[in-house]
Structures are given as C-alpha cells and as structure tokens.
N, C-alpha and C. Protein backbone atom coordinates (compact mmCIF):
# COMPACT_ATOMS: atom_id res chain seq x y z
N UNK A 1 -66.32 -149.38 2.91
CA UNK A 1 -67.54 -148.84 2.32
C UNK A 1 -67.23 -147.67 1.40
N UNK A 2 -66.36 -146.95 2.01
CA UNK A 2 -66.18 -145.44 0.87
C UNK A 2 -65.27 -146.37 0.04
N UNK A 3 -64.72 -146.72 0.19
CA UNK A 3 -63.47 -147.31 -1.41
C UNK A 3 -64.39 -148.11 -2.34
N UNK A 4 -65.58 -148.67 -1.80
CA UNK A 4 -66.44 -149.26 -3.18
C UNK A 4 -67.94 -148.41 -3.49
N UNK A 5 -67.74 -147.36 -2.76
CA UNK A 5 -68.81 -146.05 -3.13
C UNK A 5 -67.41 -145.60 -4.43
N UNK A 6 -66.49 -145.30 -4.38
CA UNK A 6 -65.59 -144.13 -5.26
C UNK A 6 -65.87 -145.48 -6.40
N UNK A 7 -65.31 -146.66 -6.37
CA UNK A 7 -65.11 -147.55 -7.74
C UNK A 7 -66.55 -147.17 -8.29
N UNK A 8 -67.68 -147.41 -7.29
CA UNK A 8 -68.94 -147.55 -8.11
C UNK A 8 -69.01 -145.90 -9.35
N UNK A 9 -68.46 -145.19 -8.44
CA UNK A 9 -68.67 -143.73 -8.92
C UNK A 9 -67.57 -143.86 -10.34
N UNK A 10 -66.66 -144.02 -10.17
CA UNK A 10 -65.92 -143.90 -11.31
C UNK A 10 -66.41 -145.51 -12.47
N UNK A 11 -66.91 -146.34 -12.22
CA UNK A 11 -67.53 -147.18 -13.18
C UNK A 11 -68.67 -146.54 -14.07
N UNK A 12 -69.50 -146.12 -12.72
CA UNK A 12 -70.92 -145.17 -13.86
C UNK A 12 -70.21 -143.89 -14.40
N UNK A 13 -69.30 -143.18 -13.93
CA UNK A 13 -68.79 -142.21 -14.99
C UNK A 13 -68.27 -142.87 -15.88
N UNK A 14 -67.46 -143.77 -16.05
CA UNK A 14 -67.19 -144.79 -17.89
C UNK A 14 -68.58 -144.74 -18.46
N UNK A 15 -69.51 -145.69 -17.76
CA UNK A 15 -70.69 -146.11 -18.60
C UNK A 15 -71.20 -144.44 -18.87
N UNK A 16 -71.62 -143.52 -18.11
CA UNK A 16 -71.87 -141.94 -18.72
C UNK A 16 -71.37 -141.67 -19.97
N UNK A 17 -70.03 -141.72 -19.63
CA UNK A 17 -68.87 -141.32 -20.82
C UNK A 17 -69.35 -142.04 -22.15
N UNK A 18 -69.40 -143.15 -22.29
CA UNK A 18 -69.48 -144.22 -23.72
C UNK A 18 -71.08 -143.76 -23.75
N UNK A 19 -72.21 -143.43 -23.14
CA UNK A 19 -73.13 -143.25 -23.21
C UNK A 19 -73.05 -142.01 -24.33
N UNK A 20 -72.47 -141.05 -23.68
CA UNK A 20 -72.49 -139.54 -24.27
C UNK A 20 -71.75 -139.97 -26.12
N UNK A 21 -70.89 -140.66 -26.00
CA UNK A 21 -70.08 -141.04 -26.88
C UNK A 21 -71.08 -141.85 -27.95
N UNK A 22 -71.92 -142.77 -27.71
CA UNK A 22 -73.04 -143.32 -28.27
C UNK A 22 -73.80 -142.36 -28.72
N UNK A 23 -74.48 -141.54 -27.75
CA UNK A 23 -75.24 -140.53 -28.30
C UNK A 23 -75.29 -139.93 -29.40
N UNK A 24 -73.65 -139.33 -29.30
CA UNK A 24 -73.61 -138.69 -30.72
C UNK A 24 -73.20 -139.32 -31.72
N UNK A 25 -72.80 -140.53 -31.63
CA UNK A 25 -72.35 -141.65 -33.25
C UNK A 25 -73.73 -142.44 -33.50
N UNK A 26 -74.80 -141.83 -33.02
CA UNK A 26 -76.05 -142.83 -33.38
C UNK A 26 -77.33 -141.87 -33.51
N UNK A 27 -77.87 -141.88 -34.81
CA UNK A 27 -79.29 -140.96 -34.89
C UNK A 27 -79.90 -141.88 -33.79
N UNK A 28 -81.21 -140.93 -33.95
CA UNK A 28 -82.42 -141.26 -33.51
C UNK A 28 -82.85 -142.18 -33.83
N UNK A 29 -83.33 -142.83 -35.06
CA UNK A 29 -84.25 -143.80 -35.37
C UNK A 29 -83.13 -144.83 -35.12
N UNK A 30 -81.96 -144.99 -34.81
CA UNK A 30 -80.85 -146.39 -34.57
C UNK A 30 -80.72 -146.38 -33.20
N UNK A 31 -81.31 -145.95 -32.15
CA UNK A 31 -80.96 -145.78 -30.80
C UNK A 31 -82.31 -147.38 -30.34
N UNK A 32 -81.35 -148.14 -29.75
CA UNK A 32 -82.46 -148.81 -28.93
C UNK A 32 -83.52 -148.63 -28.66
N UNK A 33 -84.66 -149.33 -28.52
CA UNK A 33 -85.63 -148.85 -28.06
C UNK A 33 -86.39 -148.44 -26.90
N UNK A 34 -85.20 -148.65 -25.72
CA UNK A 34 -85.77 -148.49 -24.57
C UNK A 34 -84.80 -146.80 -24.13
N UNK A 35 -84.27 -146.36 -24.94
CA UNK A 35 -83.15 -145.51 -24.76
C UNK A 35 -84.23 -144.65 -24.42
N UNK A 36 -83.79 -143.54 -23.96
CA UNK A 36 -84.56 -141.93 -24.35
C UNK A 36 -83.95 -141.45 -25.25
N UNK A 37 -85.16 -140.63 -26.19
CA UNK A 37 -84.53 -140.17 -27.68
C UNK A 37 -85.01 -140.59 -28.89
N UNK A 38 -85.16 -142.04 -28.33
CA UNK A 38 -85.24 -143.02 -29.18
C UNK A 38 -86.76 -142.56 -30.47
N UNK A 39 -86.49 -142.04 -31.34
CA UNK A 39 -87.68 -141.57 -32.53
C UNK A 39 -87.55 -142.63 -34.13
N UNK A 40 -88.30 -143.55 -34.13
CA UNK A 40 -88.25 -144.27 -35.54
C UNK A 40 -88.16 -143.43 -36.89
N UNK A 41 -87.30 -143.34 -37.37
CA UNK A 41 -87.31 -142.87 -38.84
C UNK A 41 -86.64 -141.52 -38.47
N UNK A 42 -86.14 -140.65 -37.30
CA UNK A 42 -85.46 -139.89 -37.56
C UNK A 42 -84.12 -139.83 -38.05
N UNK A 43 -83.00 -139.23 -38.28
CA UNK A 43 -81.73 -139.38 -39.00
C UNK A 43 -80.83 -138.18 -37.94
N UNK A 44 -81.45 -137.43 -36.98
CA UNK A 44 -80.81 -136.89 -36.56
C UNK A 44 -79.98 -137.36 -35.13
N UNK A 45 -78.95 -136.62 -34.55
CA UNK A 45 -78.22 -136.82 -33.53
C UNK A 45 -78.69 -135.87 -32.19
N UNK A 46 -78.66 -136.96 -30.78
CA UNK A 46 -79.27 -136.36 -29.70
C UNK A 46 -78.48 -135.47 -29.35
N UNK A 47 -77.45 -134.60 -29.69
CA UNK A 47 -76.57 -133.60 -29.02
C UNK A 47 -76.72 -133.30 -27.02
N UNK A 48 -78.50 -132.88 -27.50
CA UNK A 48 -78.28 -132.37 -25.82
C UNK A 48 -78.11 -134.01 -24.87
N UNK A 49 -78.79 -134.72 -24.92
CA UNK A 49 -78.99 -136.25 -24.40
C UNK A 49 -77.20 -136.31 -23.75
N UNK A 50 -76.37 -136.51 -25.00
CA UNK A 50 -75.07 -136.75 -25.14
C UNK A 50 -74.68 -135.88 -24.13
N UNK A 51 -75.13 -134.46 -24.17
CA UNK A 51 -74.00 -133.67 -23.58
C UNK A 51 -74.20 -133.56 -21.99
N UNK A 52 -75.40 -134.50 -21.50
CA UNK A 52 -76.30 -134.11 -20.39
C UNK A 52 -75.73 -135.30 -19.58
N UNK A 53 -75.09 -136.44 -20.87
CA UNK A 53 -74.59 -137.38 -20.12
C UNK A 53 -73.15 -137.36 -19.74
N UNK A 54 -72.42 -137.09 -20.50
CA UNK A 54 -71.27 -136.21 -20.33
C UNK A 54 -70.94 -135.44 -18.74
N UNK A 55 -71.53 -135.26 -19.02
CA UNK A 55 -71.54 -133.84 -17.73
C UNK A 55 -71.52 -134.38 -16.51
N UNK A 56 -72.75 -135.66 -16.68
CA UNK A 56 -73.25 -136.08 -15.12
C UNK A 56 -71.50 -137.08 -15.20
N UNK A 57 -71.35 -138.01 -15.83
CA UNK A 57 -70.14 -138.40 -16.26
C UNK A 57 -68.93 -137.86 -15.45
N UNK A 58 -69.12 -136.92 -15.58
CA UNK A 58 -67.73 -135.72 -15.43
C UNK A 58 -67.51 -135.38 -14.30
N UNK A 59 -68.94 -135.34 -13.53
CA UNK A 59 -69.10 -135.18 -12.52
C UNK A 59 -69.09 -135.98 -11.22
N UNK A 60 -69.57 -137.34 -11.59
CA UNK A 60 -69.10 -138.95 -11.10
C UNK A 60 -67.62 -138.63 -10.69
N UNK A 61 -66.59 -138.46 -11.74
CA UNK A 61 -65.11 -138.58 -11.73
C UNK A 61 -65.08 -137.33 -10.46
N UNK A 62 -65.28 -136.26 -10.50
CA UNK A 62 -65.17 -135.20 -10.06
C UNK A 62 -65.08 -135.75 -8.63
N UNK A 63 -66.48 -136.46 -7.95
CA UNK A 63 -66.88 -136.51 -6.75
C UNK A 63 -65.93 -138.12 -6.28
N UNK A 64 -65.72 -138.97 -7.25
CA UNK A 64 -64.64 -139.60 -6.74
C UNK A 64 -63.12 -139.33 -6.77
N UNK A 65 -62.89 -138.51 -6.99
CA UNK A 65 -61.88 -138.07 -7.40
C UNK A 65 -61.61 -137.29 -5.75
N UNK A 66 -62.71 -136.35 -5.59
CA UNK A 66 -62.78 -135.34 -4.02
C UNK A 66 -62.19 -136.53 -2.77
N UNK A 67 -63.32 -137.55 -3.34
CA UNK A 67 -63.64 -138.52 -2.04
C UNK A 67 -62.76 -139.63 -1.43
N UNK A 68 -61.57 -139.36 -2.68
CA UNK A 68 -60.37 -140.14 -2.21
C UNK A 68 -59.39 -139.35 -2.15
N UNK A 69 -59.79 -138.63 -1.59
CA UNK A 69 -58.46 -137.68 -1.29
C UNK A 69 -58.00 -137.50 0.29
N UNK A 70 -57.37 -137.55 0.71
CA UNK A 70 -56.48 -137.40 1.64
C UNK A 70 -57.44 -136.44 2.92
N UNK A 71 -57.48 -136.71 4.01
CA UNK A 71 -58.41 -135.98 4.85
C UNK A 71 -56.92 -134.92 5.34
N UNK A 72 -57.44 -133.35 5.67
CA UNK A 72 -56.63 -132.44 6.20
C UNK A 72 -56.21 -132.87 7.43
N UNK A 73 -54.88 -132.42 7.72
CA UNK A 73 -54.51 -132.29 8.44
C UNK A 73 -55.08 -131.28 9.80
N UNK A 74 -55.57 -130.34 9.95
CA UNK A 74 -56.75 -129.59 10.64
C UNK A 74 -57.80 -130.34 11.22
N UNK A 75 -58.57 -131.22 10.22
CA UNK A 75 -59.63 -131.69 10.72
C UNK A 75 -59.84 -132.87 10.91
C-alpha cells in the first residue's frame, strides 16, 4: 500500500511539474477551456497558477521522497 501511495505521489508531482511548465508557455486566451485561468482574448501568462503548481509539485516529490525512506533505527 505505501509503495503505490509514493508512485502515485511522484506521478502527480510530473503531471504538477508539466502543468506549471504549461502555464507559463501558454497565455490565457490558448489555455483549454476547462483549465483555470482560462480568459478568451487575453495574451497574457498565468505566472501565479504556474507557480502554485510548481510548488504543490515540489512538494508531492518532497513527501515521497520522506515516505520512502528508511524507518530509524530508535523507533
């Protein structure tokens, strides 16, 4: 059960990652329409969106990264 909790975690941090990565190579008015963000006819880039996804992203890796780690010796 924990070894396909960590894969799941490090899969949605990829999809985060290319998300954040999308974000910023795509205005507004070119973003899907079901995206958030998503504004017809704008030309600008979601910066915060991107960076919000990023993060959670980062953080995925982070917590699989903890969760396969080796239990102490102590406890």
């Amino acid at each position: 059960m924990k070894k396909s909790i960590i894969t799941i975690s490090v899969l949605a941090g990829i999809a985060l990652v290319a998300l954040a990565v999308f974000y910023w190579m795509t205005p507004a008015g070119n973003l899907p329409h079901l995206m958030p963000g998503f504004e017809s006819g704008v030309t600008k880039v979601h910066f915060k969106h991107g960076l919000a996804s990023l993060l959670l992203g980062l953080a995925l890796f982070a917590y699989a990264w903890f969760a396969s780690g080796s239990k102490s010796a102590n406890g």
